[in-house]
C-alpha atoms as a PDB file:
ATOM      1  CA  UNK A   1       0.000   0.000   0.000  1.00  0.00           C
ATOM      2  CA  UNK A   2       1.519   3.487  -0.992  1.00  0.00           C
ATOM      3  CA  UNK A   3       2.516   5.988   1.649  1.00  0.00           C
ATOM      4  CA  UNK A   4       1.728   3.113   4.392  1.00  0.00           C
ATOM      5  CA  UNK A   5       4.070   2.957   7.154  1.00  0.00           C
ATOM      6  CA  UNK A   6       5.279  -1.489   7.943  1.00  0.00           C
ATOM      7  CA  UNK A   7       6.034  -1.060  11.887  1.00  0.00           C
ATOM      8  CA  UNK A   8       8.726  -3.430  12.954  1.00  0.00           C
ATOM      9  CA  UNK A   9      10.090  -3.928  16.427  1.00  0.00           C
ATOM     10  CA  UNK A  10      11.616  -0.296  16.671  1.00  0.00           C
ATOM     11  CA  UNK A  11       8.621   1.218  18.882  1.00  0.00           C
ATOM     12  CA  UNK A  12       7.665   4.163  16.312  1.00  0.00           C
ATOM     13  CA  UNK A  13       4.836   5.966  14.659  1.00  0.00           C
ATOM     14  CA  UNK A  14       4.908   8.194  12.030  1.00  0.00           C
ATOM     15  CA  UNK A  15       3.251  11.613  12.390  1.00  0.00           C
ATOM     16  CA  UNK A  16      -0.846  10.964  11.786  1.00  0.00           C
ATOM     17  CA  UNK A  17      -0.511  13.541   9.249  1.00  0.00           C
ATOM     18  CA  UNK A  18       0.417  11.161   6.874  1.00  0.00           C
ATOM     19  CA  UNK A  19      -2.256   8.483   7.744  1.00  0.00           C
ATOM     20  CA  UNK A  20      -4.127   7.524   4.145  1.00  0.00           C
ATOM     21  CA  UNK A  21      -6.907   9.103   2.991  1.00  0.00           C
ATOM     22  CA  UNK A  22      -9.039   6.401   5.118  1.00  0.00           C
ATOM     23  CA  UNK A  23      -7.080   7.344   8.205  1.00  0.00           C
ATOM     24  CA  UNK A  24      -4.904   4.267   8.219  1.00  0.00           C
ATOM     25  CA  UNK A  25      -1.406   5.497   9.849  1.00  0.00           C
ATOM     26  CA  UNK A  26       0.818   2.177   9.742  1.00  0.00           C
ATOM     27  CA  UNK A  27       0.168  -1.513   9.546  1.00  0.00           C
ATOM     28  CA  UNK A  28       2.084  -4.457  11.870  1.00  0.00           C
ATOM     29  CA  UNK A  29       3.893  -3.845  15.221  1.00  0.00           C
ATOM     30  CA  UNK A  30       2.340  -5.562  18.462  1.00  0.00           C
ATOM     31  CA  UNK A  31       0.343  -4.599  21.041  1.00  0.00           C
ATOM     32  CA  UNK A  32       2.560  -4.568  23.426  1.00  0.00           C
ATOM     33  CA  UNK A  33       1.227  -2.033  26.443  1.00  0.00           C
ATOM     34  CA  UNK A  34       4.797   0.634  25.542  1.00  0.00           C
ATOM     35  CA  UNK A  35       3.143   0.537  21.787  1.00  0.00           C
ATOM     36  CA  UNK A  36      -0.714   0.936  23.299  1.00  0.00           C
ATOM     37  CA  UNK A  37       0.489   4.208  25.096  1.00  0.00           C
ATOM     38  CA  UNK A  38       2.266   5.688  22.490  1.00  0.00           C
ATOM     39  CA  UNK A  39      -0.743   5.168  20.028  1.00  0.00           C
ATOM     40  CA  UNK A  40      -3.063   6.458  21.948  1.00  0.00           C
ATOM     41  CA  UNK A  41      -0.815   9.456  23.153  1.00  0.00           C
ATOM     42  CA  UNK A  42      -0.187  10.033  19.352  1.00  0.00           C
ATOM     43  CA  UNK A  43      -3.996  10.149  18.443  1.00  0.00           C
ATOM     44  CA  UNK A  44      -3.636   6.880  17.010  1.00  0.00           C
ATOM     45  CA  UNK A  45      -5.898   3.313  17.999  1.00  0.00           C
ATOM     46  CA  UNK A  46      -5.722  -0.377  16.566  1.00  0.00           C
ATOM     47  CA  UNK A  47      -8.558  -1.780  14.824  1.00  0.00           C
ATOM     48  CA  UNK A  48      -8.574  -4.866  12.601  1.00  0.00           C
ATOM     49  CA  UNK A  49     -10.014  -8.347  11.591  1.00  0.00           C
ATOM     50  CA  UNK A  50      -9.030 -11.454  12.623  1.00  0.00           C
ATOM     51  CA  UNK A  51      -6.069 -13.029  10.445  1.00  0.00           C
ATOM     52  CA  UNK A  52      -5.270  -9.537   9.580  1.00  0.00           C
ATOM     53  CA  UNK A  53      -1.470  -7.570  10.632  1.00  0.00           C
ATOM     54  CA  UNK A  54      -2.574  -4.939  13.054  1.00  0.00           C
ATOM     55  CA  UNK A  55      -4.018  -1.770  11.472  1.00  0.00           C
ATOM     56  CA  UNK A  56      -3.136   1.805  12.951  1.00  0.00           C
ATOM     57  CA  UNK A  57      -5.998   3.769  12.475  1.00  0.00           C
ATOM     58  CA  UNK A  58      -6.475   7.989  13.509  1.00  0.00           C
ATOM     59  CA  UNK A  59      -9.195   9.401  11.256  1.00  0.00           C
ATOM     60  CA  UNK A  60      -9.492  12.607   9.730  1.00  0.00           C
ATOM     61  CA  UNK A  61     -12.270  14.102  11.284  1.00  0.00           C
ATOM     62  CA  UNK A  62     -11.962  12.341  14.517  1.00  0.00           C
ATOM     63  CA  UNK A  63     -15.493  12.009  16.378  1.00  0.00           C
ATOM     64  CA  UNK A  64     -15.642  13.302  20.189  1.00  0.00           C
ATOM     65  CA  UNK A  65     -17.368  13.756  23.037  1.00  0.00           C
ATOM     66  CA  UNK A  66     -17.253  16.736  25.590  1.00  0.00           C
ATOM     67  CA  UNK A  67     -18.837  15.632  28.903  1.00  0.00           C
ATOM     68  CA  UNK A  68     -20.226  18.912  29.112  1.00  0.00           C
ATOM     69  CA  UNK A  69     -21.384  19.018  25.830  1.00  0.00           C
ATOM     70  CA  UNK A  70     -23.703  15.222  26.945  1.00  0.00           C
ATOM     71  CA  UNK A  71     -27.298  15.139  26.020  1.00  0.00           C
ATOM     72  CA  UNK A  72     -29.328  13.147  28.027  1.00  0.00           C
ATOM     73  CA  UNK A  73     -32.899  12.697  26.675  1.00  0.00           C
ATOM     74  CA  UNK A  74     -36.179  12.914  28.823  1.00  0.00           C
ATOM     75  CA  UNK A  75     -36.660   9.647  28.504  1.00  0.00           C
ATOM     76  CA  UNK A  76     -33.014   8.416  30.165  1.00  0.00           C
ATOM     77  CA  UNK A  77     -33.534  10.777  32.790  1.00  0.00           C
ATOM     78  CA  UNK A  78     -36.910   8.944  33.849  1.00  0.00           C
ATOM     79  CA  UNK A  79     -34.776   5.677  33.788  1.00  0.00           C
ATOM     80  CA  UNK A  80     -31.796   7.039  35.765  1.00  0.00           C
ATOM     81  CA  UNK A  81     -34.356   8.495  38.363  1.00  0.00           C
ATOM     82  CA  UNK A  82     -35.924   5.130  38.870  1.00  0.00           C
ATOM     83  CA  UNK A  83     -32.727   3.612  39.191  1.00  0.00           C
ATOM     84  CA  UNK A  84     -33.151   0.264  37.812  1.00  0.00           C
ATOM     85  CA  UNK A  85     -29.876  -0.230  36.839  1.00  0.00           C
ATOM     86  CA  UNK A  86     -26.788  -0.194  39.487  1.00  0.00           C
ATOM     87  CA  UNK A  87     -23.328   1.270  37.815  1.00  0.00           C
ATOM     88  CA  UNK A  88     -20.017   0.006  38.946  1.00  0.00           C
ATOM     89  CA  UNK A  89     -16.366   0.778  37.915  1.00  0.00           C
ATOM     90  CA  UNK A  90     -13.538  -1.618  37.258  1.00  0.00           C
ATOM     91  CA  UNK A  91     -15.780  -4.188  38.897  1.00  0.00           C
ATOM     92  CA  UNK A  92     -15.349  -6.635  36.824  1.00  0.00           C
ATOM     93  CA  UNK A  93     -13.063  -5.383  33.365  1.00  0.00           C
ATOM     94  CA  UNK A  94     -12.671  -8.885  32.289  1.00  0.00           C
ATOM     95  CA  UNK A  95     -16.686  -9.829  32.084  1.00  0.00           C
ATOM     96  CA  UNK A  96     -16.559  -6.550  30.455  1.00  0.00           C
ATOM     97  CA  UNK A  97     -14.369  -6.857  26.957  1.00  0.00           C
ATOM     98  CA  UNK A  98     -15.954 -10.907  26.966  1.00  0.00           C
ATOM     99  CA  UNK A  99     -19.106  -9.235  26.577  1.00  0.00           C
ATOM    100  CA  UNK A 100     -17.926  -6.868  24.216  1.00  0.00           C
ATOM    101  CA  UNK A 101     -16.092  -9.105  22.200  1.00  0.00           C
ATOM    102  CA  UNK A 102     -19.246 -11.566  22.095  1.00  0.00           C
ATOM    103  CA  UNK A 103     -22.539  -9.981  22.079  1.00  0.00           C
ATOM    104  CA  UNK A 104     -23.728 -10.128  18.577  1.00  0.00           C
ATOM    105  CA  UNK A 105     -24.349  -6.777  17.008  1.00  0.00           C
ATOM    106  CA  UNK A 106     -27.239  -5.721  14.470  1.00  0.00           C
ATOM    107  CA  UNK A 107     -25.421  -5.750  11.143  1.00  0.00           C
ATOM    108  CA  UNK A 108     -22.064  -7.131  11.965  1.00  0.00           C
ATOM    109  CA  UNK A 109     -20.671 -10.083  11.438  1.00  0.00           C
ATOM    110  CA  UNK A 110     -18.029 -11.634  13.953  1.00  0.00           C
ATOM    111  CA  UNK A 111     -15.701  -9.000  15.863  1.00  0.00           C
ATOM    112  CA  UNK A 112     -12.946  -6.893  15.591  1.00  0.00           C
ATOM    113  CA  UNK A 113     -11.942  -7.772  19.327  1.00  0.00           C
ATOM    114  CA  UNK A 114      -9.039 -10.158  18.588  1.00  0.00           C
ATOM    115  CA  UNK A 115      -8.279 -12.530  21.512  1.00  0.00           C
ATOM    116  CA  UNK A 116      -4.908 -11.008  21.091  1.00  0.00           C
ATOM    117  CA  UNK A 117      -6.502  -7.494  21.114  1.00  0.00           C
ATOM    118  CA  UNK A 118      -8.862  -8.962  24.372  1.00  0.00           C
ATOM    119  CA  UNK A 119      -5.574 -10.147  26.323  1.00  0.00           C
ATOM    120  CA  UNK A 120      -3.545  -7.033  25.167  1.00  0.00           C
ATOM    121  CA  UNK A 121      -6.403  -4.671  27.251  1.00  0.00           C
ATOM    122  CA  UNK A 122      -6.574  -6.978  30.056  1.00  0.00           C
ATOM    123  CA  UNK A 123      -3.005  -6.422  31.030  1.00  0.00           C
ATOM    124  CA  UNK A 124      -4.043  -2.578  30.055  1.00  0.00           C
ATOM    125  CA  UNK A 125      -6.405  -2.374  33.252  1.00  0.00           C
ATOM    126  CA  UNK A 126      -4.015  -3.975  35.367  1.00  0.00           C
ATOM    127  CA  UNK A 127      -1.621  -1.940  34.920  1.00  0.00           C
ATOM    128  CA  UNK A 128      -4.140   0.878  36.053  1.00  0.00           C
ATOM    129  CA  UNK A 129      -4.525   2.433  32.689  1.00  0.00           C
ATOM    130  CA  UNK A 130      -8.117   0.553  31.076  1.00  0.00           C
ATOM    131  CA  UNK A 131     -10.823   0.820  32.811  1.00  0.00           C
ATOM    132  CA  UNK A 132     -14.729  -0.660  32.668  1.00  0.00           C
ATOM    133  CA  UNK A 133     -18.264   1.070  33.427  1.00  0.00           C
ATOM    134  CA  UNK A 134     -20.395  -2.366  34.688  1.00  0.00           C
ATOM    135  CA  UNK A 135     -24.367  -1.632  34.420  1.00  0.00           C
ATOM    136  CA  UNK A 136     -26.007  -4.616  36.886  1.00  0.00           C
ATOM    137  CA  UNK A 137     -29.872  -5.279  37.193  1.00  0.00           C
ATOM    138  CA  UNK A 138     -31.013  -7.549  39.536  1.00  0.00           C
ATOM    139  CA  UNK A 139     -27.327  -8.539  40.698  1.00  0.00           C
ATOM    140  CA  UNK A 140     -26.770  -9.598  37.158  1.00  0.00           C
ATOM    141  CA  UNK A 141     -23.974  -7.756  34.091  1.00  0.00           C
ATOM    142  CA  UNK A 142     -26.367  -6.390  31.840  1.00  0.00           C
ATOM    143  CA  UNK A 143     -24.128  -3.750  29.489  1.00  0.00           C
ATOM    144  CA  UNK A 144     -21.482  -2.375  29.892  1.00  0.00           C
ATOM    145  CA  UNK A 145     -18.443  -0.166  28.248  1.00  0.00           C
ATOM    146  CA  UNK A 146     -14.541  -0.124  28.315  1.00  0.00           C
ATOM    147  CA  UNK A 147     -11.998   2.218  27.404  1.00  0.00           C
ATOM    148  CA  UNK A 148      -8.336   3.897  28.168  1.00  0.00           C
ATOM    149  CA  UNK A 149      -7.858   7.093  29.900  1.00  0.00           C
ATOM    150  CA  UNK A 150      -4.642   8.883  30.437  1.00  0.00           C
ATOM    151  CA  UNK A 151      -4.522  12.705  31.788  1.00  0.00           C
ATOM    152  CA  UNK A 152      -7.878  14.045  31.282  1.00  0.00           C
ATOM    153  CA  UNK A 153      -9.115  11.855  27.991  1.00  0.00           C
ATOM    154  CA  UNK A 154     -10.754   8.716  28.389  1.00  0.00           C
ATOM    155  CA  UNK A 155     -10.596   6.538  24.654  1.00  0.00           C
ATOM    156  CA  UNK A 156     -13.899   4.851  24.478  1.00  0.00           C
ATOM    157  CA  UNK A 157     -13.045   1.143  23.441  1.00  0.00           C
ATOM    158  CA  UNK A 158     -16.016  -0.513  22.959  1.00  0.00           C
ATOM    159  CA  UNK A 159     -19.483  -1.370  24.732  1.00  0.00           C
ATOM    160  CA  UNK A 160     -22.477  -3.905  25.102  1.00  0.00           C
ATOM    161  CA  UNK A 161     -25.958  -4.433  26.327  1.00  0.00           C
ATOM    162  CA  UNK A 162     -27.924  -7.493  26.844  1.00  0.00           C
ATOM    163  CA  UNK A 163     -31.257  -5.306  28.235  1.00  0.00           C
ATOM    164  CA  UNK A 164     -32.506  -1.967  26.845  1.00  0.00           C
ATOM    165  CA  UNK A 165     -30.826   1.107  27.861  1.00  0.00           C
ATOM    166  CA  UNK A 166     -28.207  -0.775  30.140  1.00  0.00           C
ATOM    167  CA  UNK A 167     -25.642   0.771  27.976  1.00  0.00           C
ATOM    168  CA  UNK A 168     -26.578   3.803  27.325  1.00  0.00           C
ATOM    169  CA  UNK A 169     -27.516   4.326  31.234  1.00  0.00           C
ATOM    170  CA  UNK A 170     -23.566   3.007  31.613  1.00  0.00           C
ATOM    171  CA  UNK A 171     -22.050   5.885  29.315  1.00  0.00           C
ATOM    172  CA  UNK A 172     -24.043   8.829  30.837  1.00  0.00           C
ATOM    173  CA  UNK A 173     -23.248   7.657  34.071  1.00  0.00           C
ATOM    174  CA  UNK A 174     -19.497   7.274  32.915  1.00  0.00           C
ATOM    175  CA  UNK A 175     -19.863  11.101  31.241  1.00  0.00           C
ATOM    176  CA  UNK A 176     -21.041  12.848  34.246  1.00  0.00           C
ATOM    177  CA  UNK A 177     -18.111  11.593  36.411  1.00  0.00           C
ATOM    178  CA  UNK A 178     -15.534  12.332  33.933  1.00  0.00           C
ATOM    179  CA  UNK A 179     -17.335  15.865  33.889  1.00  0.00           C
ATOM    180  CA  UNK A 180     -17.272  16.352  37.621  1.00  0.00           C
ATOM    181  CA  UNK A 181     -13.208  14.732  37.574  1.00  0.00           C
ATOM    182  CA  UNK A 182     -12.395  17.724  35.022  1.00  0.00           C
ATOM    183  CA  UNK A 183     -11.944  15.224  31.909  1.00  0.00           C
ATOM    184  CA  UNK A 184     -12.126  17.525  28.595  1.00  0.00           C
ATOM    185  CA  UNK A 185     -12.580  15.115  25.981  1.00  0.00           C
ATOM    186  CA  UNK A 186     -14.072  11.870  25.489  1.00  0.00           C
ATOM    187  CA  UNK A 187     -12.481   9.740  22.214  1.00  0.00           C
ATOM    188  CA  UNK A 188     -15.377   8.204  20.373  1.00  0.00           C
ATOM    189  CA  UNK A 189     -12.962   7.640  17.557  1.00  0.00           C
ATOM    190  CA  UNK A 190     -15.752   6.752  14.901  1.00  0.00           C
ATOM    191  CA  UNK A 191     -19.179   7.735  13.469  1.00  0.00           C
ATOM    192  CA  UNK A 192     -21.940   6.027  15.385  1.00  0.00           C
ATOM    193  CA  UNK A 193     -25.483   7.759  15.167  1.00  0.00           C
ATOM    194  CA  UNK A 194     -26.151   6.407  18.268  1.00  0.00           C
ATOM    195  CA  UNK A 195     -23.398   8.533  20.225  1.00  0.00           C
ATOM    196  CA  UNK A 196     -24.294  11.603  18.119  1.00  0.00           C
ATOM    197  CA  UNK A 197     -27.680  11.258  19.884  1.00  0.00           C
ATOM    198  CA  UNK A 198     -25.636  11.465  23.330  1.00  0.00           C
ATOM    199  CA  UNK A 199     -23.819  14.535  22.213  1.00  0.00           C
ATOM    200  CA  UNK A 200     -20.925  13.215  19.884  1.00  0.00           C
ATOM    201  CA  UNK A 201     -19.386  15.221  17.402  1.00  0.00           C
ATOM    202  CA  UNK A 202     -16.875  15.634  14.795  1.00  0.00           C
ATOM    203  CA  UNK A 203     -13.875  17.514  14.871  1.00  0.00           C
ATOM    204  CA  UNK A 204     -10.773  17.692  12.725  1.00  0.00           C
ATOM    205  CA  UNK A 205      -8.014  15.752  13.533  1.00  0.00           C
ATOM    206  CA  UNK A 206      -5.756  18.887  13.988  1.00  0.00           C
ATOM    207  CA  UNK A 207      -8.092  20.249  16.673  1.00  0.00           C
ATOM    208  CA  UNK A 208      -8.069  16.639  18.269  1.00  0.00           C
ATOM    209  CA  UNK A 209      -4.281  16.919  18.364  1.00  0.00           C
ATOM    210  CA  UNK A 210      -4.666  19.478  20.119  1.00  0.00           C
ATOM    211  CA  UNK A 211      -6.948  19.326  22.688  1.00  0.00           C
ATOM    212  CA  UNK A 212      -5.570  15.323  22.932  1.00  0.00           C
ATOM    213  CA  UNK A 213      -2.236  17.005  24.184  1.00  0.00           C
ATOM    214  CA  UNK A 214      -3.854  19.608  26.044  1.00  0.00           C
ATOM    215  CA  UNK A 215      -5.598  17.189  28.213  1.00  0.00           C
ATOM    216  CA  UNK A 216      -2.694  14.493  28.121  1.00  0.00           C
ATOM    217  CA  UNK A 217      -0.926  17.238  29.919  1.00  0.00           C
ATOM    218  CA  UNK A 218      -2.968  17.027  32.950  1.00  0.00           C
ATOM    219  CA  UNK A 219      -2.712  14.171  35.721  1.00  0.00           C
ATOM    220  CA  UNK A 220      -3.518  10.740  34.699  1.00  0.00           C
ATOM    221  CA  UNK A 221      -6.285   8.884  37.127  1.00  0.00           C
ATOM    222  CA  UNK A 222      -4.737   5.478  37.420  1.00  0.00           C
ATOM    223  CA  UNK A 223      -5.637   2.365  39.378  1.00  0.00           C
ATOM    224  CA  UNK A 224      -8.772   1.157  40.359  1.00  0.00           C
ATOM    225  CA  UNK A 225     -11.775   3.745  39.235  1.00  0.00           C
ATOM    226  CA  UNK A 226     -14.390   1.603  41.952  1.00  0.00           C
ATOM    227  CA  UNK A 227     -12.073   2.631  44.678  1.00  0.00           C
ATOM    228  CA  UNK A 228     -11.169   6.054  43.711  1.00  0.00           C
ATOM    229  CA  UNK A 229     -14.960   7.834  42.273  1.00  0.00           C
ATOM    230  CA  UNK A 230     -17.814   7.902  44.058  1.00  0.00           C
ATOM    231  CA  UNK A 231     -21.135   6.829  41.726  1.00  0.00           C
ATOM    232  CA  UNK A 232     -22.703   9.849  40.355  1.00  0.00           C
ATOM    233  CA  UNK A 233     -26.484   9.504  38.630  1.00  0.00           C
END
């Protein structure tokens, strides 16, 4: 492929400005938890099929969330008064990214969650740096979302729901105490016209650089989230 950066060993990437039209920055490498940092740090995330190489992806526009910026509908806030659903933190990461990696989704076929990819994110959150929102009913996982954060930018990864609204109750929650722990951006990374309902947005990648630095620049929140927020509805 012209103009596409083959990672070897050397841990490297080149500047996102020269990502392909698609947003494709570099192809191979591992995922390795030095390479994970300095991807994300970059503006850059993996996403790929199975049997592929690793694909470097950071797309030009780049779609956001500002937890300010969160729209909550009249009908979530009549499900997060009646408070059906119980939120949790880092709970349980590993239930989490099965879920995510299994649930069957309208319109796709299999899953771009690798076990490789899975295993790779595991040792992410125990190392302090991924973290999962857990959304329980009835003492039972019902959705759920994962993600990265470093400084004051949390990556959104992926997310599930085996009930209605389990999900969506699990992001809001997740938005409002990001908000209230001075996060500035939330990394949607793609499209979805279901986060552009919560608020999402597009912005070009420049800005993202930007504001992805900006934030980066501020104290990370490592360890365990369940022992370090309080749960705010």
């Amino acid at each position: 492929m012209a103009g596409i950066h083959f990672l070897g060993k050397a841990l490297y990437f080149p500047p996102v400005e020269e990502a392909s039209e698609e947003g494709i920055v570099a192809i191979g490498g591992d995922l390795s938890h030095e390479r994970l940092l300095l991807a994300y740090r970059s503006g850059i995330f993996p996403w790929y099929n199975p049997g592929e190489p690793i694909i470097w992806w950071s797309p030009d526009p780049r779609f956001v969330l500002y937890p300010a910026k969160l729209k909550v509908s009249k009908s979530s806030r009549q499900i997060l008064k009646k408070r059906i659903f119980e939120v949790t933190y880092d709970k349980d990461f590993v239930s989490v990214i099965t879920h995510c990696q299994q649930v069957p989704r309208k319109g796709q076929h299999g899953t771009w969650i690798t076990e490789e990819m899975k295993q790779a994110y595991i040792h992410m959150h125990r190392l302090g740096y991924a973290h999962s929102v857990e959304v329980w009913q009835a003492g039972q996982l019902v959705g759920g979302l994962y993600g990265l954060s470093m400084g004051r930018v949390f990556f959104g990864e992926s997310m599930f729901s085996l009930v209605s609204n389990a999900s969506k109750v699990g992001f809001i929650t997740l938005c409002r105490t990001l908000e209230a722990e001075g996060f500035h951006l939330i990394d949607c990374q793609v499209y979805t016209q279901y986060l552009e309902s919560l608020g999402a947005e597009l912005i070009p990648r420049r800005q993202f650089i930007e504001e992805l630095q900006t934030a980066l620049a501020m104290p990370s929140i490592t360890g365990n989230w369940g022992e370090l927020f309080q749960k705010i509805s």
